[in-house]
Protein backbone atom coordinates (compact mmCIF):
# COMPACT_ATOMS: atom_id res chain seq x y z
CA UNK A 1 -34.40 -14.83 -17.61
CA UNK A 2 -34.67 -11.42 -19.20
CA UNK A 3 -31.19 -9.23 -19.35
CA UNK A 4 -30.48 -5.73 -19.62
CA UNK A 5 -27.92 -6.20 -22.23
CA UNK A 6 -25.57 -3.48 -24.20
CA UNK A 7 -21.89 -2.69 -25.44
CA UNK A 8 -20.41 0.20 -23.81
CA UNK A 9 -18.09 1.52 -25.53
CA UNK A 10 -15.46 4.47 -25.57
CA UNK A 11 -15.47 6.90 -28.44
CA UNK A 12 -13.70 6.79 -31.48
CA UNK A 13 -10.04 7.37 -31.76
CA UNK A 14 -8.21 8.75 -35.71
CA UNK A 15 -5.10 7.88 -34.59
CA UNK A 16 -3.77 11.82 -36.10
CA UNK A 17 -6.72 14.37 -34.40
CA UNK A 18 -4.06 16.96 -35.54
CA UNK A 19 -5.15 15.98 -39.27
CA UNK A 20 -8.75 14.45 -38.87
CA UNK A 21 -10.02 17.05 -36.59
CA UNK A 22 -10.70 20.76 -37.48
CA UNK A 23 -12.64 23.57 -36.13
CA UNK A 24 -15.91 24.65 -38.14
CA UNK A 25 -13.83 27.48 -39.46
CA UNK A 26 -11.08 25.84 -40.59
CA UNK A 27 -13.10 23.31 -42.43
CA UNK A 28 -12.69 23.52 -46.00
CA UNK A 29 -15.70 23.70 -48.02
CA UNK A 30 -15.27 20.89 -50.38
CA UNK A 31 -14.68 18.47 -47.74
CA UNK A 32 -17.84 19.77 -45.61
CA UNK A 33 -19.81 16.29 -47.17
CA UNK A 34 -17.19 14.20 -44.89
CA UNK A 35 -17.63 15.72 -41.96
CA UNK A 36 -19.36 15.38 -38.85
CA UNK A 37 -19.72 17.04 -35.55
CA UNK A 38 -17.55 15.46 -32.82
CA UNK A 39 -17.10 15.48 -29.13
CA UNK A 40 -14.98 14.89 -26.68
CA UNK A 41 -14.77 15.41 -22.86
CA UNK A 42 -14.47 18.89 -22.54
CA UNK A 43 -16.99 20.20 -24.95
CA UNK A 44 -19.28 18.03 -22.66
CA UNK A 45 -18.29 19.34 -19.67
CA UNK A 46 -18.97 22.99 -20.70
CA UNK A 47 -22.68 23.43 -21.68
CA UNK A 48 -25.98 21.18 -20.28
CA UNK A 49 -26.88 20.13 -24.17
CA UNK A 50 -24.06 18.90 -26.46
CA UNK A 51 -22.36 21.41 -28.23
CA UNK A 52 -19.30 21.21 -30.40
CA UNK A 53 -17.74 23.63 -33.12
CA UNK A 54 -15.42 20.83 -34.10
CA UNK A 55 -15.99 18.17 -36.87
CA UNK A 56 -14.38 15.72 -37.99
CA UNK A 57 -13.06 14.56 -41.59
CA UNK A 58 -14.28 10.46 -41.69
CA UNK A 59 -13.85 8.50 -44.66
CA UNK A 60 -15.67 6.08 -43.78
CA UNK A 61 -19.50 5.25 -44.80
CA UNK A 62 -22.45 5.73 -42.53
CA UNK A 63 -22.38 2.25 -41.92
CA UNK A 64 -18.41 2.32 -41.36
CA UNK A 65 -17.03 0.84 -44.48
CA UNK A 66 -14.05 2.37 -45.23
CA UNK A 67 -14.45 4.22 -48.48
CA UNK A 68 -12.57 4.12 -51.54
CA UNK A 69 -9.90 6.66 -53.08
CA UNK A 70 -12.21 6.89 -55.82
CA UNK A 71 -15.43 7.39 -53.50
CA UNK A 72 -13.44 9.73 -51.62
CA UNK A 73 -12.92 11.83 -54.22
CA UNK A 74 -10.09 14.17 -55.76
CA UNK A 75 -11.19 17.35 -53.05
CA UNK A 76 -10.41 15.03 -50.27
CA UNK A 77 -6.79 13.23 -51.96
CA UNK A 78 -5.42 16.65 -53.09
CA UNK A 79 -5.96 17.90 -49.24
CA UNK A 80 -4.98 14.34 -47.62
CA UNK A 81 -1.84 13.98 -49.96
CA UNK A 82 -0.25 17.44 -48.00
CA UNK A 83 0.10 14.81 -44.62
CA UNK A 84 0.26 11.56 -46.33
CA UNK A 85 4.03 10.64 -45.25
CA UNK A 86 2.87 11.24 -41.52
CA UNK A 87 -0.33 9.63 -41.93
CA UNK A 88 2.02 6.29 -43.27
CA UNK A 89 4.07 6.22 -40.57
CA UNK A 90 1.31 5.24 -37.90
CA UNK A 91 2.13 2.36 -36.23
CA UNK A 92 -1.87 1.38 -35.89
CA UNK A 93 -4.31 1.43 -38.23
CA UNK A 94 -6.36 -1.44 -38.48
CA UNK A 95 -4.06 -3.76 -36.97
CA UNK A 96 -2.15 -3.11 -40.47
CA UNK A 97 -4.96 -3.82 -42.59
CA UNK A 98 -6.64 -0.27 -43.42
CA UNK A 99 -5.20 2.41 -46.05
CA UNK A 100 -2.91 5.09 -45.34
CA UNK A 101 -5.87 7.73 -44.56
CA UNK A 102 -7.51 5.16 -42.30
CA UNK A 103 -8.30 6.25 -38.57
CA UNK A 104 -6.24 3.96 -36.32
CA UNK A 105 -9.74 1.93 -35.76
CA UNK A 106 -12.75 1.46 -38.21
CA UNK A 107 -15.34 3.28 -36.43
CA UNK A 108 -18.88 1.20 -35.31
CA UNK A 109 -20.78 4.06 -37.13
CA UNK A 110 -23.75 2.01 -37.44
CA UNK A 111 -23.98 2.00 -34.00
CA UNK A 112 -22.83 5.78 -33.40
CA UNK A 113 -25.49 7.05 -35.45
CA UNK A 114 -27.95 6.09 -33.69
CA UNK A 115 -29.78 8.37 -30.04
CA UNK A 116 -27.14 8.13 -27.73
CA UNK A 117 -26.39 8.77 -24.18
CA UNK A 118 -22.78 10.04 -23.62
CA UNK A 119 -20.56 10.64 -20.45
CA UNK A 120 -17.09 12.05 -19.72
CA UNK A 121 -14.36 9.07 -19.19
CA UNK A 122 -13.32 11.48 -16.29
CA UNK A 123 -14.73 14.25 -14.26
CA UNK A 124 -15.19 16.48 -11.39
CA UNK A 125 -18.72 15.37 -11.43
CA UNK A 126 -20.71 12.17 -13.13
CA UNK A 127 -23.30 13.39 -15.56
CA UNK A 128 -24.91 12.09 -18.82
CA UNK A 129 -26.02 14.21 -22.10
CA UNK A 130 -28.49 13.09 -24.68
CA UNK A 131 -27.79 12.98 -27.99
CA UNK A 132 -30.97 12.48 -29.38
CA UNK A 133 -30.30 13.33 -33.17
CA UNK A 134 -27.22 10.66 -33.13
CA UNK A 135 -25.47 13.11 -35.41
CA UNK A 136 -21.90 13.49 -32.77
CA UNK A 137 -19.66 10.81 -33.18
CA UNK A 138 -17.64 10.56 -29.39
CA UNK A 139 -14.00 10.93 -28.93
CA UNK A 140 -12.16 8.71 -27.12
CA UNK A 141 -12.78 10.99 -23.88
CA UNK A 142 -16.00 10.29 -24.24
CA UNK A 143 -18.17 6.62 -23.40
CA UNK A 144 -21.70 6.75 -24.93
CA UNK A 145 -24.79 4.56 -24.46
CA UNK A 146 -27.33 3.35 -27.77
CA UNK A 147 -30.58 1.87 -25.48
CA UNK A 148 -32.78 -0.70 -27.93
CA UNK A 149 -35.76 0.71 -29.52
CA UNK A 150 -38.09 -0.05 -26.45
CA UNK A 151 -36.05 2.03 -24.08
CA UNK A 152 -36.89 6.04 -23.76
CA UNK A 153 -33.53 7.67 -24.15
CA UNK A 154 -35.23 10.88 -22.32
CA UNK A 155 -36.44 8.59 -19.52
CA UNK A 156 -32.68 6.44 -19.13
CA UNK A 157 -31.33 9.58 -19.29
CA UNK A 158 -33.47 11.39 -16.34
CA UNK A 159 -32.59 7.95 -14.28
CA UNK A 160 -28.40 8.17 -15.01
CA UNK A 161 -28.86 11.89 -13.97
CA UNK A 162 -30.48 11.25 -10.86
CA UNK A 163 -28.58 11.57 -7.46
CA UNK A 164 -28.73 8.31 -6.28
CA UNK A 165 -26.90 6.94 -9.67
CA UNK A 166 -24.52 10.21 -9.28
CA UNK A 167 -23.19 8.95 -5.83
CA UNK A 168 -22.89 5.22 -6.41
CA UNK A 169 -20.59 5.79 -9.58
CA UNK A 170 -18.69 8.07 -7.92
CA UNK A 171 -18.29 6.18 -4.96
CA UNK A 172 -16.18 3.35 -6.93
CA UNK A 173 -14.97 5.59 -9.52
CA UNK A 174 -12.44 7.84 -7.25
CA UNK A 175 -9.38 8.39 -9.07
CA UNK A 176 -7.15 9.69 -5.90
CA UNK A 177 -8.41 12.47 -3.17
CA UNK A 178 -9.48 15.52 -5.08
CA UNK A 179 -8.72 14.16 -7.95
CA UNK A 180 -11.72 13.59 -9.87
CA UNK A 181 -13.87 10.71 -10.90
CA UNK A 182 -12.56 8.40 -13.57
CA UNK A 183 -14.98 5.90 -15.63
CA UNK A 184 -14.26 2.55 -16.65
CA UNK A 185 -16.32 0.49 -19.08
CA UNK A 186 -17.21 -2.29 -16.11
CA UNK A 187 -18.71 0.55 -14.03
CA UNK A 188 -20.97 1.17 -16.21
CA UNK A 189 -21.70 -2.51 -16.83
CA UNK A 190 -22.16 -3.01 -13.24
CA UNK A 191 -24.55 0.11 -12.67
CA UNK A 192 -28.27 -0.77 -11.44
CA UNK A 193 -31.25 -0.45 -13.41
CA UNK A 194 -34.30 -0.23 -12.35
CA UNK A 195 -37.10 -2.87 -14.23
CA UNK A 196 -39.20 -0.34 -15.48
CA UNK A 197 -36.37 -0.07 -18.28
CA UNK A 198 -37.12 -2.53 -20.53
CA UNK A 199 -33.89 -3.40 -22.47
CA UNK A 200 -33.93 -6.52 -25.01
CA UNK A 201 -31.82 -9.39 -24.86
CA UNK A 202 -29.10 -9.37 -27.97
CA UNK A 203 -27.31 -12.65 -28.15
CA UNK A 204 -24.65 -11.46 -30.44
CA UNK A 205 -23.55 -8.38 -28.20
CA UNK A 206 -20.99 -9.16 -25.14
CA UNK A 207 -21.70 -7.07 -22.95
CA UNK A 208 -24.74 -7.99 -20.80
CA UNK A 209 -26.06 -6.09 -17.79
CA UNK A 210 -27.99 -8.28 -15.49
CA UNK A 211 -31.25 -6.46 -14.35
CA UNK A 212 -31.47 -4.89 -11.28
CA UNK A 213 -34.50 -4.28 -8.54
């Protein structure tokens, strides 16, 4: 029986945005080569493209290995070293096994990095943005969506956008009268495809999406 089959998942979270994240402006220069755009919630909820002037410091690989001191490099120890005592004293990073200038979770930037729907994890309205370079890594605001290779992200993207999908997720995602719509990974898991989007069974993943229609 053929599946639609992905992982959902919710954006990344550092564990200290107050340190990790920075505006483009406030970026220093030498740490510009560990940085990448991010966005969460409310820079989606402001233009019809995604749009960001934040970025954020990762020390991780593009894969998401978690780099060395020594791959890191003195620019980014020298800067890091100013917060280290209150990057220490987080309670989660890892589950205790990542380094003191660890986000509190090692990122799946393998998977990140790759075209990419994303959608708010609350909102007025349900709607879903394209990132079709795969260069924004998603806060944790922020759910996102990596179809297989088969799949046209354009053409997944014109169906999620569509009115019909609009009102069934915010039928069962009501969050209180006037209160907004708020997401959950198994609404998304449970939303209806149509057949003519041919996903690719992946027996490792566990998350699978029957097909619809």
């Amino acid at each position: 029986r053929e599946e639609i089959c992905r992982k959902i998942p919710i954006g990344v979270s550092t564990g200290e945005d107050s340190f990790f994240i920075l505006d483009e402006n406030e970026l220093p220069p030498q740490l510009e080569d560990l940085s990448h755009p991010i966005v969460g919630g409310k820079q989606l909820s402001a233009y019809d493209d995604v749009k960001t002037s934040q970025r954020v410091i990762c020390p991780y690989t593009e894969s998401g290995e978690m780099m060395s001191e020594r791959e890191l490099g003195e620019s980014f120890l020298t800067w890091a070293e100013m917060n280290r005592s209150t990057l220490e004293d987080r309670s989660t990073i890892h589950g205790g096994k990542g380094s003191w200038y660890s986000w509190s979770q090692q990122p799946p930037l393998d998977d990140i990095f790759e075209p990419k729907l994303m959608t708010r994890d609350f909102a007025d309205e349900i709607k879903f943005w394209m990132d079709e370079s795969g260069e924004y890594i998603p806060r944790k605001t922020v759910f996102y969506m990596v179809p297989e290779p088969e799949v046209s992200l354009r053409e997944l993207q014109r169906y999620l956008n569509t009115e019909e999908v609009r009102e069934w997720l915010e039928a069962i995602t009501l969050d209180g009268i006037g209160k907004g719509h708020r997401l959950k990974v198994r609404h998304l898991r449970k939303l209806p495809l149509p057949a003519s989007l041919r996903w690719i069974r992946r027996s490792q993943r566990g998350d699978c999406m029957p097909r619809r229609g």
